[in-house]
Protein backbone atom coordinates (compact mmCIF):
# COMPACT_ATOMS: atom_id res chain seq x y z
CA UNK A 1 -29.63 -16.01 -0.62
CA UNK A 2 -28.92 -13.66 -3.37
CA UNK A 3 -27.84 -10.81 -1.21
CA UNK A 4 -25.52 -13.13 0.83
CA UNK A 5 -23.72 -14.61 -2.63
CA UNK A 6 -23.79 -10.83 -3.75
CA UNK A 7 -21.58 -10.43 0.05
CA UNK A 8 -19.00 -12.92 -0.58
CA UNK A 9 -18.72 -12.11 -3.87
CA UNK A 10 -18.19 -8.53 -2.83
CA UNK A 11 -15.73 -9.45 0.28
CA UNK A 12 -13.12 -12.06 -2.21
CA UNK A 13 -12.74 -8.65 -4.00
CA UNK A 14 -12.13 -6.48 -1.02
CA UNK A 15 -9.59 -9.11 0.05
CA UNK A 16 -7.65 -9.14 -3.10
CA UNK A 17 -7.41 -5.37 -2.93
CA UNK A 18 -6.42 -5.49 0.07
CA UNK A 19 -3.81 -7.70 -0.86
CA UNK A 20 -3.05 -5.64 -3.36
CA UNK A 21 -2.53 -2.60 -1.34
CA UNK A 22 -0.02 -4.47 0.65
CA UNK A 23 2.03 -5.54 -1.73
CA UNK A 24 2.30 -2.18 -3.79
CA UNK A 25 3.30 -0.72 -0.25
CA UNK A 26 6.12 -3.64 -0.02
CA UNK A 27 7.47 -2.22 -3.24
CA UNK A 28 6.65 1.39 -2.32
CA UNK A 29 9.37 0.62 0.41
CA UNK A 30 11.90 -1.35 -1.61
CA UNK A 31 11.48 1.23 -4.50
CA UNK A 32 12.52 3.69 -1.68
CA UNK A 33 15.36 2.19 0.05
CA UNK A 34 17.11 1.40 -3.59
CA UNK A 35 16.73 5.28 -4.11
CA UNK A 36 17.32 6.49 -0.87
CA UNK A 37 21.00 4.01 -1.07
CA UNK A 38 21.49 5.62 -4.33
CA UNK A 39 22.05 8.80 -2.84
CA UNK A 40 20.51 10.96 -5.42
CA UNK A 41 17.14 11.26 -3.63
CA UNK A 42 15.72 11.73 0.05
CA UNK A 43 12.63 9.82 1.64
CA UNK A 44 9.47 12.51 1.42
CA UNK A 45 7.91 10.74 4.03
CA UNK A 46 9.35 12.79 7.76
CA UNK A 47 8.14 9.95 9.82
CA UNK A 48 10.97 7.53 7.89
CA UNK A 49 13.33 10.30 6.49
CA UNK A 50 15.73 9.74 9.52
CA UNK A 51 15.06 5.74 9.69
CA UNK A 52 14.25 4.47 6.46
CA UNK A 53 16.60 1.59 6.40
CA UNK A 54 16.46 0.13 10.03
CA UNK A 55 14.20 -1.27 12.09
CA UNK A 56 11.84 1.61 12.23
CA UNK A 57 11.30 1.77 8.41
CA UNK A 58 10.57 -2.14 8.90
CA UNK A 59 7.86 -1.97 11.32
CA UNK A 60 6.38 1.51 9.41
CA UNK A 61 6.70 -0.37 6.35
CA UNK A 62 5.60 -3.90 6.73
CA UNK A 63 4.69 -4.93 10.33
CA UNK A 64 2.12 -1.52 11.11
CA UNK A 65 0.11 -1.95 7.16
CA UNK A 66 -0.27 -5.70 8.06
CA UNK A 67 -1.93 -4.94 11.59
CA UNK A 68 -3.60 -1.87 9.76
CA UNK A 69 -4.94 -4.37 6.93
CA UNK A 70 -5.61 -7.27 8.57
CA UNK A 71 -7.64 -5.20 10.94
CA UNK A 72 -9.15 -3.38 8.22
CA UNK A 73 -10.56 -7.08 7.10
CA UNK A 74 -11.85 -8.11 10.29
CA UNK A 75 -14.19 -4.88 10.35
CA UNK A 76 -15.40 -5.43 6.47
CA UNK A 77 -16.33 -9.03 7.57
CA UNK A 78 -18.57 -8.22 10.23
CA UNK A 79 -19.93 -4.94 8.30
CA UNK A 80 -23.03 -3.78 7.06
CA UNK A 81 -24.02 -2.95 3.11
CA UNK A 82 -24.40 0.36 4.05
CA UNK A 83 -21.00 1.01 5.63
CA UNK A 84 -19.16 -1.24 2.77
CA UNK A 85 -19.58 1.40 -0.04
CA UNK A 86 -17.44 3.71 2.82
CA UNK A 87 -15.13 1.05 2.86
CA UNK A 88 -14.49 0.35 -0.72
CA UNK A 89 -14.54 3.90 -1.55
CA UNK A 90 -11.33 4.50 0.85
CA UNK A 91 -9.71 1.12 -0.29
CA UNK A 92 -9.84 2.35 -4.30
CA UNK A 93 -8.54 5.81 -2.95
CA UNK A 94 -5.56 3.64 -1.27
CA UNK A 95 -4.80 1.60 -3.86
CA UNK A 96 -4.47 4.91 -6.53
CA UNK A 97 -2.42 6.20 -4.13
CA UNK A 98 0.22 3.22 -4.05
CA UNK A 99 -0.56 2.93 -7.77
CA UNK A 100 0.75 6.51 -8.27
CA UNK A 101 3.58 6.32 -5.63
CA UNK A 102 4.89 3.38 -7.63
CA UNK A 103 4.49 4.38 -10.77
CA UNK A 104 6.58 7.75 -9.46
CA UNK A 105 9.11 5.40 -8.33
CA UNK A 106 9.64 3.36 -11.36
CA UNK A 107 9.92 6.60 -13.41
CA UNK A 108 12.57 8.26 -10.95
CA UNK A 109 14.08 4.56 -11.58
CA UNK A 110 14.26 4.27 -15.25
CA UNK A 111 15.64 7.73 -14.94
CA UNK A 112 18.06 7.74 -12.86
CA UNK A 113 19.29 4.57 -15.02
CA UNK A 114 19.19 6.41 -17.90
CA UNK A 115 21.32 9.23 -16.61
CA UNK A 116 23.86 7.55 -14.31
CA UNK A 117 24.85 4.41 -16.69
């Protein structure tokens, strides 16, 4: 009973990072297309440096994570203990990378504010 309460309680946090994940790449994306339109920087990223703000930077953006995620939450629901530490470890490595993305973009924000108005 204990390890089972010790699973949920373990899989509500997984979820909410994975949320979590998903919305920091939303903004990761609309951080990018208001810099991109600014045109004082260029998308990093070559797989949407030539589509970035049609449908292909849609579906790389927000469709394929949401398939990617959702699937990634099927597989954590019908995992083992021993493979969930795997898991979690490569979640927390996702989320610092959207963490640091973002906080990139909010600095290249505030600075281009700061120098253009």
């Amino acid at each position: 009973m204990k390890k089972t309460l010790i699973s949920l309680v373990s899989r509500n946090k997984f979820d909410r990072i994975l949320i979590l994940i998903y919305i920091l790449n939303i903004f990761d994306y609309l951080f990018t297309l208001v810099l991109v339109s600014s045109g004082l920087f260029i998308e990093a990223n070559p797989f949407l440096s030539t589509d970035i703000q049609g449908i292909g930077g849609f579906i790389l953006k927000f469709a394929l994570p949401l398939i990617l995620l959702s699937y990634l939450h099927i597989r954590f629901s019908v995992s083992t203990v021993k493979s969930e530490n795997a898991v979690k470890i490569l979640l927390y490595l996702m989320l610092s990378y959207y963490v640091i993305i973002n906080a990139f973009h909010v600095f290249w924000l505030c600075w281009a504010v700061v120098m253009f108005i």
